[in-house]
PDB file of N, CA and C in Angstrom:
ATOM      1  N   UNK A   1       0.827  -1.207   0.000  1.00  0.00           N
ATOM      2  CA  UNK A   1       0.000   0.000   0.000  1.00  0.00           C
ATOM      3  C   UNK A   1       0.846   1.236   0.000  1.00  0.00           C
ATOM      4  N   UNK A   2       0.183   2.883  -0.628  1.00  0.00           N
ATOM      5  CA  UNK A   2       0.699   3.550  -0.532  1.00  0.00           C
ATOM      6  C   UNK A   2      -0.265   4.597   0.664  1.00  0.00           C
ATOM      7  N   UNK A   3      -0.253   4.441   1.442  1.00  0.00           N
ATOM      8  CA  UNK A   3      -1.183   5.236   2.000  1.00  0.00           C
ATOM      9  C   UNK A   3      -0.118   6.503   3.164  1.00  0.00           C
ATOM     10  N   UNK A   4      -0.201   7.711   2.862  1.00  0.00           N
ATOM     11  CA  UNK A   4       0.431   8.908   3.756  1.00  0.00           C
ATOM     12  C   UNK A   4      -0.184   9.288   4.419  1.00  0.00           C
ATOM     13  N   UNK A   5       0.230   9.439   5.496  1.00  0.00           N
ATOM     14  CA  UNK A   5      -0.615  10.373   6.651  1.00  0.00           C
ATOM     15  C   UNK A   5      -0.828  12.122   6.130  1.00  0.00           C
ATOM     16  N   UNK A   6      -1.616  12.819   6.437  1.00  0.00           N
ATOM     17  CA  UNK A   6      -1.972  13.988   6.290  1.00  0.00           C
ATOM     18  C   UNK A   6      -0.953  14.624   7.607  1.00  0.00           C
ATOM     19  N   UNK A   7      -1.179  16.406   7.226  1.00  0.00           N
ATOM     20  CA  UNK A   7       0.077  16.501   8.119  1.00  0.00           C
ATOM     21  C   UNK A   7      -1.071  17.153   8.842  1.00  0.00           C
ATOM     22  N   UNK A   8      -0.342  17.639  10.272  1.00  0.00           N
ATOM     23  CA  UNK A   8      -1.175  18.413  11.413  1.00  0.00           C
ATOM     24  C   UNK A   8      -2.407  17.350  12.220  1.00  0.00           C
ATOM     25  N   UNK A   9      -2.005  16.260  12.028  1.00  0.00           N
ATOM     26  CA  UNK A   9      -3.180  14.648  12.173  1.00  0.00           C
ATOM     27  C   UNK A   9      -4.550  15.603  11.531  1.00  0.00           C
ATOM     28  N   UNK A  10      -4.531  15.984  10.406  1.00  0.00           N
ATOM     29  CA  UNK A  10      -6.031  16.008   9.289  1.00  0.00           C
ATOM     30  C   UNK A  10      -6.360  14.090   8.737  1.00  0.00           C
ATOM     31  N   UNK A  11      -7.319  13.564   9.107  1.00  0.00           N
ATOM     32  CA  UNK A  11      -7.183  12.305   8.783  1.00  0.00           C
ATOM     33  C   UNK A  11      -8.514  12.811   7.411  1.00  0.00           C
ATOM     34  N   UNK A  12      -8.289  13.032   6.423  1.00  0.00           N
ATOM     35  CA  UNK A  12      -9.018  12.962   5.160  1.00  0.00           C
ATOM     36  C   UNK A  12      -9.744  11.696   4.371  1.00  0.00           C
ATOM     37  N   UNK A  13      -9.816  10.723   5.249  1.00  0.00           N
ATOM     38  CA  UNK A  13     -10.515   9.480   5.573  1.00  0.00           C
ATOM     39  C   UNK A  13     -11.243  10.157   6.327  1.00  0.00           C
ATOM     40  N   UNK A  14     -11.646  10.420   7.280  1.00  0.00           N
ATOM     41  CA  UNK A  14     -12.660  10.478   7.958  1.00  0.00           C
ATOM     42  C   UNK A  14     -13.319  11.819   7.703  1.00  0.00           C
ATOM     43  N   UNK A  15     -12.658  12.601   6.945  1.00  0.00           N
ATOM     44  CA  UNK A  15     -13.419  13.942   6.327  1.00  0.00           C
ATOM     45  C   UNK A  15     -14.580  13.430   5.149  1.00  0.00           C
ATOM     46  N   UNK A  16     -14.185  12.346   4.092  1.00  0.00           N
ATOM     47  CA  UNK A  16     -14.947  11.761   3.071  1.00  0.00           C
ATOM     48  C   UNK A  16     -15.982  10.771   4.391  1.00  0.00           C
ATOM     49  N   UNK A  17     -15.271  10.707   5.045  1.00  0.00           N
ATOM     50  CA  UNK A  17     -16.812   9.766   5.715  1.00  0.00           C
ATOM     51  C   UNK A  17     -17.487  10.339   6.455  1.00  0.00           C
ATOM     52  N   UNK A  18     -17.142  11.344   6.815  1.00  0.00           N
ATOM     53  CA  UNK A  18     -18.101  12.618   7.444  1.00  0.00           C
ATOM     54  C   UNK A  18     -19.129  13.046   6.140  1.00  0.00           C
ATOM     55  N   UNK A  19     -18.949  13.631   5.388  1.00  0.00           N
ATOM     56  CA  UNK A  19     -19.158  14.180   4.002  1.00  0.00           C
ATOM     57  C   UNK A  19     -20.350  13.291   3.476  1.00  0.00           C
ATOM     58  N   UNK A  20     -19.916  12.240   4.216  1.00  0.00           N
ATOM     59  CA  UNK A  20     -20.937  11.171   3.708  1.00  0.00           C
ATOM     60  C   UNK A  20     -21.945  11.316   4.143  1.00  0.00           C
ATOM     61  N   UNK A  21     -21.920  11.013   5.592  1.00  0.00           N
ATOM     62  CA  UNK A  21     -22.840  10.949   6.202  1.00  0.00           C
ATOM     63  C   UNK A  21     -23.570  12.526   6.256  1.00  0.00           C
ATOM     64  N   UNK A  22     -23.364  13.244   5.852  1.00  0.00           N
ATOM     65  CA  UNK A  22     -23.875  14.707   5.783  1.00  0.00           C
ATOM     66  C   UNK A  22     -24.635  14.524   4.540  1.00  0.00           C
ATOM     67  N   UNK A  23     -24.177  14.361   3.802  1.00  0.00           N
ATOM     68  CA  UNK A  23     -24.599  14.282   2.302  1.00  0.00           C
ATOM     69  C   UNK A  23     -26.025  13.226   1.932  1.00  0.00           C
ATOM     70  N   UNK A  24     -25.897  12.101   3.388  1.00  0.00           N
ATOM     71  CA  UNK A  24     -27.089  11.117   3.229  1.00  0.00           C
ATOM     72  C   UNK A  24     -28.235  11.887   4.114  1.00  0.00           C
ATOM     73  N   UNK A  25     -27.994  12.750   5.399  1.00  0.00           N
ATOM     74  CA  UNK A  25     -28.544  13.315   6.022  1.00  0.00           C
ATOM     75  C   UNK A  25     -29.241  14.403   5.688  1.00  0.00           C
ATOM     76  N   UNK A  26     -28.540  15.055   4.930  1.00  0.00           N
ATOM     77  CA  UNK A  26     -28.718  16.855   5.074  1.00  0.00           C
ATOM     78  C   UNK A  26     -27.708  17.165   3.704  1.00  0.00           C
ATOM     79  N   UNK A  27     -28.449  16.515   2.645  1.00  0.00           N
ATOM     80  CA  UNK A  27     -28.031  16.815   1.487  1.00  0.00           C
ATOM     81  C   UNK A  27     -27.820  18.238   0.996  1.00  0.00           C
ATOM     82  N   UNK A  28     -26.559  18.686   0.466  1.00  0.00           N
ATOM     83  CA  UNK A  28     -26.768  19.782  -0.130  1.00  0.00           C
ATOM     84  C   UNK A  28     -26.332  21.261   1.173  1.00  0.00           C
ATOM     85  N   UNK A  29     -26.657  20.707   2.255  1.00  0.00           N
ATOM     86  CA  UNK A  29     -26.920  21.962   3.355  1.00  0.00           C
ATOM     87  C   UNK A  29     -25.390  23.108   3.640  1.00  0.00           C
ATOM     88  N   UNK A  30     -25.787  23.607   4.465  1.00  0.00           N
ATOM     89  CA  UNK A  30     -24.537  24.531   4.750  1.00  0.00           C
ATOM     90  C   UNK A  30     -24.324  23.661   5.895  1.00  0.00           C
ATOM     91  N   UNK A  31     -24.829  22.734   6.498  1.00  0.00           N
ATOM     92  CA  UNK A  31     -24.078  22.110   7.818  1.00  0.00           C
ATOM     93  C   UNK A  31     -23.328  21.517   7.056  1.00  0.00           C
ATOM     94  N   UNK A  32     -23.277  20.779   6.042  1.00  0.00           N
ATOM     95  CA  UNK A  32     -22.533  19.987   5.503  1.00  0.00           C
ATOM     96  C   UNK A  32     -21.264  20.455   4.725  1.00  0.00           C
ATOM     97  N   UNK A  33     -21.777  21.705   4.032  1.00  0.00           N
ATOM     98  CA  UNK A  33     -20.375  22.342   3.814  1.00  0.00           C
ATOM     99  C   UNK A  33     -19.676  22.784   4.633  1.00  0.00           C
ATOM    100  N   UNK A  34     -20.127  23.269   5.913  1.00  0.00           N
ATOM    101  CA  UNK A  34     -19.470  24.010   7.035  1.00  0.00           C
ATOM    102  C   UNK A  34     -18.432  22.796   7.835  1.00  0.00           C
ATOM    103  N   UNK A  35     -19.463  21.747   7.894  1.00  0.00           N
ATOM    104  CA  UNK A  35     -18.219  20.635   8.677  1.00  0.00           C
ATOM    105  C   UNK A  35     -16.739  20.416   7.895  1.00  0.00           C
ATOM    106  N   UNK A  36     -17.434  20.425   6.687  1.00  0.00           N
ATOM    107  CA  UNK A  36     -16.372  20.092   5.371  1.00  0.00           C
ATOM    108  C   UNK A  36     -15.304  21.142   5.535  1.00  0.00           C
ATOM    109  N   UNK A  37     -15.452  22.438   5.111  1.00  0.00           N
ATOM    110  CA  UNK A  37     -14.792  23.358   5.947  1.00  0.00           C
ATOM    111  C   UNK A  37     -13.460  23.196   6.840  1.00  0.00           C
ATOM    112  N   UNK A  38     -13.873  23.355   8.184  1.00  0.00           N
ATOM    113  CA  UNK A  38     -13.649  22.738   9.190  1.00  0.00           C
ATOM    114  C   UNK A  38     -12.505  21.490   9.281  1.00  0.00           C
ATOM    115  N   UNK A  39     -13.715  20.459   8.422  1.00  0.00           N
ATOM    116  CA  UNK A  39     -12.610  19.338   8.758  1.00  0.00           C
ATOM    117  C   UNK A  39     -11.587  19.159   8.009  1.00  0.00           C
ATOM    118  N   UNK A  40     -11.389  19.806   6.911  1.00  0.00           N
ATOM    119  CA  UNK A  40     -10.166  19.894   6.076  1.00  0.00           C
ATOM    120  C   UNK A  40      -9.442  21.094   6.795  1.00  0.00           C
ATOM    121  N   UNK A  41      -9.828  21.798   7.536  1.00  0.00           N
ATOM    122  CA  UNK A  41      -8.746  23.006   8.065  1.00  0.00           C
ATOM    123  C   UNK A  41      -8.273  22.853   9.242  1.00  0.00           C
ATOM    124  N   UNK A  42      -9.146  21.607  10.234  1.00  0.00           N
ATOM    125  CA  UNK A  42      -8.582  21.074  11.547  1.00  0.00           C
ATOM    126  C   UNK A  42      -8.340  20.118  11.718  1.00  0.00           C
ATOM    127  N   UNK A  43      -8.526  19.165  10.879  1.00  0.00           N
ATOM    128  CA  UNK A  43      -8.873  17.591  10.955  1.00  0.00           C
ATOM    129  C   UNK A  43     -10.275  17.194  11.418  1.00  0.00           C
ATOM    130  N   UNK A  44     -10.625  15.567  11.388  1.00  0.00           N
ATOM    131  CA  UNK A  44     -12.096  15.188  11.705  1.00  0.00           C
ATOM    132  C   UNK A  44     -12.010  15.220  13.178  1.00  0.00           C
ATOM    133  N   UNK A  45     -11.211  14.918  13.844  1.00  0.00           N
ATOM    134  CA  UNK A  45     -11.175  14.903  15.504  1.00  0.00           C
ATOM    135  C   UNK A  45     -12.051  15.482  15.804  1.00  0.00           C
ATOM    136  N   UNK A  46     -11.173  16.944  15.448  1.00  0.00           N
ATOM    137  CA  UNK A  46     -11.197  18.655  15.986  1.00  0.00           C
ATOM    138  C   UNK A  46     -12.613  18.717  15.749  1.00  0.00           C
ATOM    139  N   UNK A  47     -12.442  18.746  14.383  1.00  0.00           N
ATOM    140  CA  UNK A  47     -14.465  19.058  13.684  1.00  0.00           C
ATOM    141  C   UNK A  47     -15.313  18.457  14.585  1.00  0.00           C
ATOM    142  N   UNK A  48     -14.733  16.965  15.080  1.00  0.00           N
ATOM    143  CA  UNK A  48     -15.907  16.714  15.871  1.00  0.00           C
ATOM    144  C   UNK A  48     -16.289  17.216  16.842  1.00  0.00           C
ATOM    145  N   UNK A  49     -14.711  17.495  17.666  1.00  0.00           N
ATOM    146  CA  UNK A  49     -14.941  17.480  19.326  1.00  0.00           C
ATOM    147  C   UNK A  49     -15.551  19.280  19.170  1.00  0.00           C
ATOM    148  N   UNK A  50     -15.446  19.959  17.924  1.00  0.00           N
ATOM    149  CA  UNK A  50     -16.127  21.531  18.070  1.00  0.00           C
ATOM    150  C   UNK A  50     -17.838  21.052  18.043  1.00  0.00           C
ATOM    151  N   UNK A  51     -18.023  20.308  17.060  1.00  0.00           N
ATOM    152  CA  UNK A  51     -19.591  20.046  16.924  1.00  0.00           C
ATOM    153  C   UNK A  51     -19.695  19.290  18.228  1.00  0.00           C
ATOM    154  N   UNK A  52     -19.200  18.828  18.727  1.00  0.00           N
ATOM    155  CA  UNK A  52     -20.105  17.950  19.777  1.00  0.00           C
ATOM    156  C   UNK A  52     -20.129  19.478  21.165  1.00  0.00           C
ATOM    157  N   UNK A  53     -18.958  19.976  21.190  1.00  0.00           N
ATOM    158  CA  UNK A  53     -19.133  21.394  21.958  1.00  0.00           C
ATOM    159  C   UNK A  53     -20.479  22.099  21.926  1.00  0.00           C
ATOM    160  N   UNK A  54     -21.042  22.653  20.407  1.00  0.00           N
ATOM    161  CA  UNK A  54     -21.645  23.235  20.592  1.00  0.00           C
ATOM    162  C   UNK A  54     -22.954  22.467  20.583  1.00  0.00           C
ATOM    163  N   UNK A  55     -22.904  21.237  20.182  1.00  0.00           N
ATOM    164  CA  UNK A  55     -24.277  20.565  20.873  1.00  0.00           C
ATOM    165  C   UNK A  55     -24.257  20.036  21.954  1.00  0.00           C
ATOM    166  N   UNK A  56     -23.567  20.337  22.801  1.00  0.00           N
ATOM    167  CA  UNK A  56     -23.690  19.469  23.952  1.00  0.00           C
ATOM    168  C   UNK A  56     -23.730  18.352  24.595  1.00  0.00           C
ATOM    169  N   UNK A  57     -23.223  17.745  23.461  1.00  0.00           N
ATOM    170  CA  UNK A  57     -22.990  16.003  23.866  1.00  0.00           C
ATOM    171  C   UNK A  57     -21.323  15.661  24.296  1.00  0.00           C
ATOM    172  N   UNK A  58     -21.306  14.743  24.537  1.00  0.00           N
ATOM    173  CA  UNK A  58     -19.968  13.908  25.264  1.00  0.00           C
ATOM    174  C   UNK A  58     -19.354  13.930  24.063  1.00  0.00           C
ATOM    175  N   UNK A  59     -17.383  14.664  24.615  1.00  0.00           N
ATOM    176  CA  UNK A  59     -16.837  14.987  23.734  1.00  0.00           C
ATOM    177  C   UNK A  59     -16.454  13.478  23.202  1.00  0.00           C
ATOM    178  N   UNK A  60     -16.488  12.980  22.392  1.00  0.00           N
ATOM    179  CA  UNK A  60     -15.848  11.543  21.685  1.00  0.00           C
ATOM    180  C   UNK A  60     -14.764  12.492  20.677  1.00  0.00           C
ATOM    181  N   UNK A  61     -14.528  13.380  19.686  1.00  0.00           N
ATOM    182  CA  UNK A  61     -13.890  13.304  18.495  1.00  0.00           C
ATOM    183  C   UNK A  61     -14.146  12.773  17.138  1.00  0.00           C
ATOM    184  N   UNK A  62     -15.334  11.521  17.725  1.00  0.00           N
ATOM    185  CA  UNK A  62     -16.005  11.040  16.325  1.00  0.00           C
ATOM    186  C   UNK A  62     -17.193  10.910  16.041  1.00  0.00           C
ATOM    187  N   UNK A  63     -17.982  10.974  15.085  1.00  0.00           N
ATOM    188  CA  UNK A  63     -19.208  10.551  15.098  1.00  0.00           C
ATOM    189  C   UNK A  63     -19.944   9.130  15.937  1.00  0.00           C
ATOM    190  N   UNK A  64     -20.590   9.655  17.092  1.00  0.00           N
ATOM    191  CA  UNK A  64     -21.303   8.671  17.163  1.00  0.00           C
ATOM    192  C   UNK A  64     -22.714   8.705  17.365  1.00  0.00           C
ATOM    193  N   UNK A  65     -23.119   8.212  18.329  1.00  0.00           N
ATOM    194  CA  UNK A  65     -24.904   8.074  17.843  1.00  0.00           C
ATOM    195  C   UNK A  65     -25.387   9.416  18.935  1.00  0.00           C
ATOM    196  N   UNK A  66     -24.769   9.242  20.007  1.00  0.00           N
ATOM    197  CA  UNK A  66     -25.619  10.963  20.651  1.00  0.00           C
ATOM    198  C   UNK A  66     -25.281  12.000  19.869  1.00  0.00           C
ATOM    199  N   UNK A  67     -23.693  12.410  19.117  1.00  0.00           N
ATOM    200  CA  UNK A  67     -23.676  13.505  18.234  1.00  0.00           C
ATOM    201  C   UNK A  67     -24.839  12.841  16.953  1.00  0.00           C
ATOM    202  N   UNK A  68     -25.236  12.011  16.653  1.00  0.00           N
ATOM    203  CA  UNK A  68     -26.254  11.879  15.125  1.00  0.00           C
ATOM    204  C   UNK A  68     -27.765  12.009  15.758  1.00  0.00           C
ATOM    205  N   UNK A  69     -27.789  11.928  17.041  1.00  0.00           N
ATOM    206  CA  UNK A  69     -29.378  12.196  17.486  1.00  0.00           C
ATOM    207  C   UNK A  69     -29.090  13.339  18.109  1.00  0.00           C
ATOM    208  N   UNK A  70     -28.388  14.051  18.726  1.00  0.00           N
ATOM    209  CA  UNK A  70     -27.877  15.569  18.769  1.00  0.00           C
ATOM    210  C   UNK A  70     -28.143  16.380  17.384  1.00  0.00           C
ATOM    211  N   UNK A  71     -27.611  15.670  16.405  1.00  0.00           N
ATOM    212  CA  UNK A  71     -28.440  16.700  15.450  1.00  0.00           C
ATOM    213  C   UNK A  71     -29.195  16.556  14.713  1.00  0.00           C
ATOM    214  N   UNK A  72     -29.942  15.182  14.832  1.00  0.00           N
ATOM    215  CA  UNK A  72     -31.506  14.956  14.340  1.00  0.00           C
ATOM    216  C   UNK A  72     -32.081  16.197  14.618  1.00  0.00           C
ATOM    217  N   UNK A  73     -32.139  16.503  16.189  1.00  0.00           N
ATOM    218  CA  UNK A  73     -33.249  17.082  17.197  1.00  0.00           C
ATOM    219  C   UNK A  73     -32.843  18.259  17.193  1.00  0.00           C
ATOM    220  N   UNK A  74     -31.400  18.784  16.832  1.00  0.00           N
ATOM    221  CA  UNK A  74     -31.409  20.214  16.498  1.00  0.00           C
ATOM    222  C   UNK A  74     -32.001  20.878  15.731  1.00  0.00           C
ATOM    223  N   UNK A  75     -33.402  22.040  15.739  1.00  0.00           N
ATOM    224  CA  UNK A  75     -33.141  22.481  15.013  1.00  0.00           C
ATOM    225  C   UNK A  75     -32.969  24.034  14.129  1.00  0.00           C
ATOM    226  N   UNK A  76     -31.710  24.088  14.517  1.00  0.00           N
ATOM    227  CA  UNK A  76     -31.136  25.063  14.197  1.00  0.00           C
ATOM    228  C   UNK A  76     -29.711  24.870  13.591  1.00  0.00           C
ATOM    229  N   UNK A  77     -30.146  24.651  12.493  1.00  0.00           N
ATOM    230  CA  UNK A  77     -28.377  24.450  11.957  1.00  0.00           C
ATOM    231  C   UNK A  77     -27.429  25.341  11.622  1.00  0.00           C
ATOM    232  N   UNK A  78     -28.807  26.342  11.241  1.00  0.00           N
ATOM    233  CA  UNK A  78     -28.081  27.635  10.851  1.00  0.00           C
ATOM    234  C   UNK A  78     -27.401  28.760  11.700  1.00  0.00           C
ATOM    235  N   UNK A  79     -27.329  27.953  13.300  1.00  0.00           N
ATOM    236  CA  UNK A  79     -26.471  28.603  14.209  1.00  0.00           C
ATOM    237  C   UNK A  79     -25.316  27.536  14.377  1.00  0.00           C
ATOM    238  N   UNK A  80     -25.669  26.694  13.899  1.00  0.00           N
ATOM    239  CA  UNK A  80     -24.767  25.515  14.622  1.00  0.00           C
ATOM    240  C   UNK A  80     -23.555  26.071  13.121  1.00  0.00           C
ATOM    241  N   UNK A  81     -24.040  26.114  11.980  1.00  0.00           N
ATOM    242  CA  UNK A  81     -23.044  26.285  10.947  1.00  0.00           C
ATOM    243  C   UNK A  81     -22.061  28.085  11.330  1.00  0.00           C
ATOM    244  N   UNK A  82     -22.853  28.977  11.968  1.00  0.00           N
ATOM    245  CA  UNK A  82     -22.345  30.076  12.269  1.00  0.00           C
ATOM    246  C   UNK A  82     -21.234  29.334  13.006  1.00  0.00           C
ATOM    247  N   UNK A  83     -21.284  28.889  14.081  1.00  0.00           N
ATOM    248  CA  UNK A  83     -20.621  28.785  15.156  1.00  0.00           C
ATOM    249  C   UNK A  83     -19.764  27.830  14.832  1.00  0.00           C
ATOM    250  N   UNK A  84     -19.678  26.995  13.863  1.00  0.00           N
ATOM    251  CA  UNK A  84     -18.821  25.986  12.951  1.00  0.00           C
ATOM    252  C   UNK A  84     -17.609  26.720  12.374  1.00  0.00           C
ATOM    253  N   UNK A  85     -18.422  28.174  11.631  1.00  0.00           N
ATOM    254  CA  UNK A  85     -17.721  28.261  10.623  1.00  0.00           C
ATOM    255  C   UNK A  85     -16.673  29.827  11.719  1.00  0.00           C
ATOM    256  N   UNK A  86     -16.726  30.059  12.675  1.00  0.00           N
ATOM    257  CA  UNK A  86     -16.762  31.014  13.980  1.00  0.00           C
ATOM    258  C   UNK A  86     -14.991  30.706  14.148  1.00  0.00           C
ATOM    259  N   UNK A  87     -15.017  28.895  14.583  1.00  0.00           N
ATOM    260  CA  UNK A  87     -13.793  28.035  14.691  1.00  0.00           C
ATOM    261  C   UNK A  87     -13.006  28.548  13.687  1.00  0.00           C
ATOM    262  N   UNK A  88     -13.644  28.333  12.502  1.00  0.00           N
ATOM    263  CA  UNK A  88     -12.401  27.966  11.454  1.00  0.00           C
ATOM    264  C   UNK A  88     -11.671  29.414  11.446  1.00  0.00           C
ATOM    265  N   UNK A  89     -12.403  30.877  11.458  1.00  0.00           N
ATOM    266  CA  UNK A  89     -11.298  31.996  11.254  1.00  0.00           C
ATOM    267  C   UNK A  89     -10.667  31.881  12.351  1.00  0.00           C
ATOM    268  N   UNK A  90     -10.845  31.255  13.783  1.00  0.00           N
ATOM    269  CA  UNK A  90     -10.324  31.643  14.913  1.00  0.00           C
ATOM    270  C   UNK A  90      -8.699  31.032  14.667  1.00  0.00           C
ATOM    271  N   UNK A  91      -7.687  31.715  14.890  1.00  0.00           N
ATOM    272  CA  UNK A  91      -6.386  30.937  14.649  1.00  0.00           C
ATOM    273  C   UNK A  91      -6.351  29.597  15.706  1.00  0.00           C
TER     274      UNK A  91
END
């Protein structure tokens, strides 16, 4: 195999599987571009452990099922993407 790590731990595996699951969810949306965003400018960790911040669930770093029913039941995405996209100018 040729497989390289990304630098700054950006794991871009788990950005396409984020992407995914956005894309099956919430096709098209600005949450979905906003994570995208994000997770190419911090890695998927980061992206997560910010989204799970501002929803209030247990920090994991990855998708799991309280962050995916965390944002079933949100609904307001269009603060959650402010506050997404808030991170990314912050140095």
């Amino acid at each position: 195999g040729h497989g390289h790590h990304g630098h700054g731990g950006t794991n871009h595996t788990q950005c396409r599987q984020a992407q995914k699951f956005f894309n099956q969810w919430w096709p098209q949306s600005a949450l979905a571009s906003a994570f995208q965003t994000l997770c190419y400018r911090v890695g998927a960790t980061q992206a997560w452990t910010t989204l799970q911040g501002l929803l209030g669930v247990p920090v994991t770093g990855t998708l799991d099922q309280a962050t995916f029913q965390a944002l079933l039941n949100n609904n307001n995405h269009a603060l959650l993407v402010q506050q997404l996209l808030a991170g990314v100018t912050t140095p």
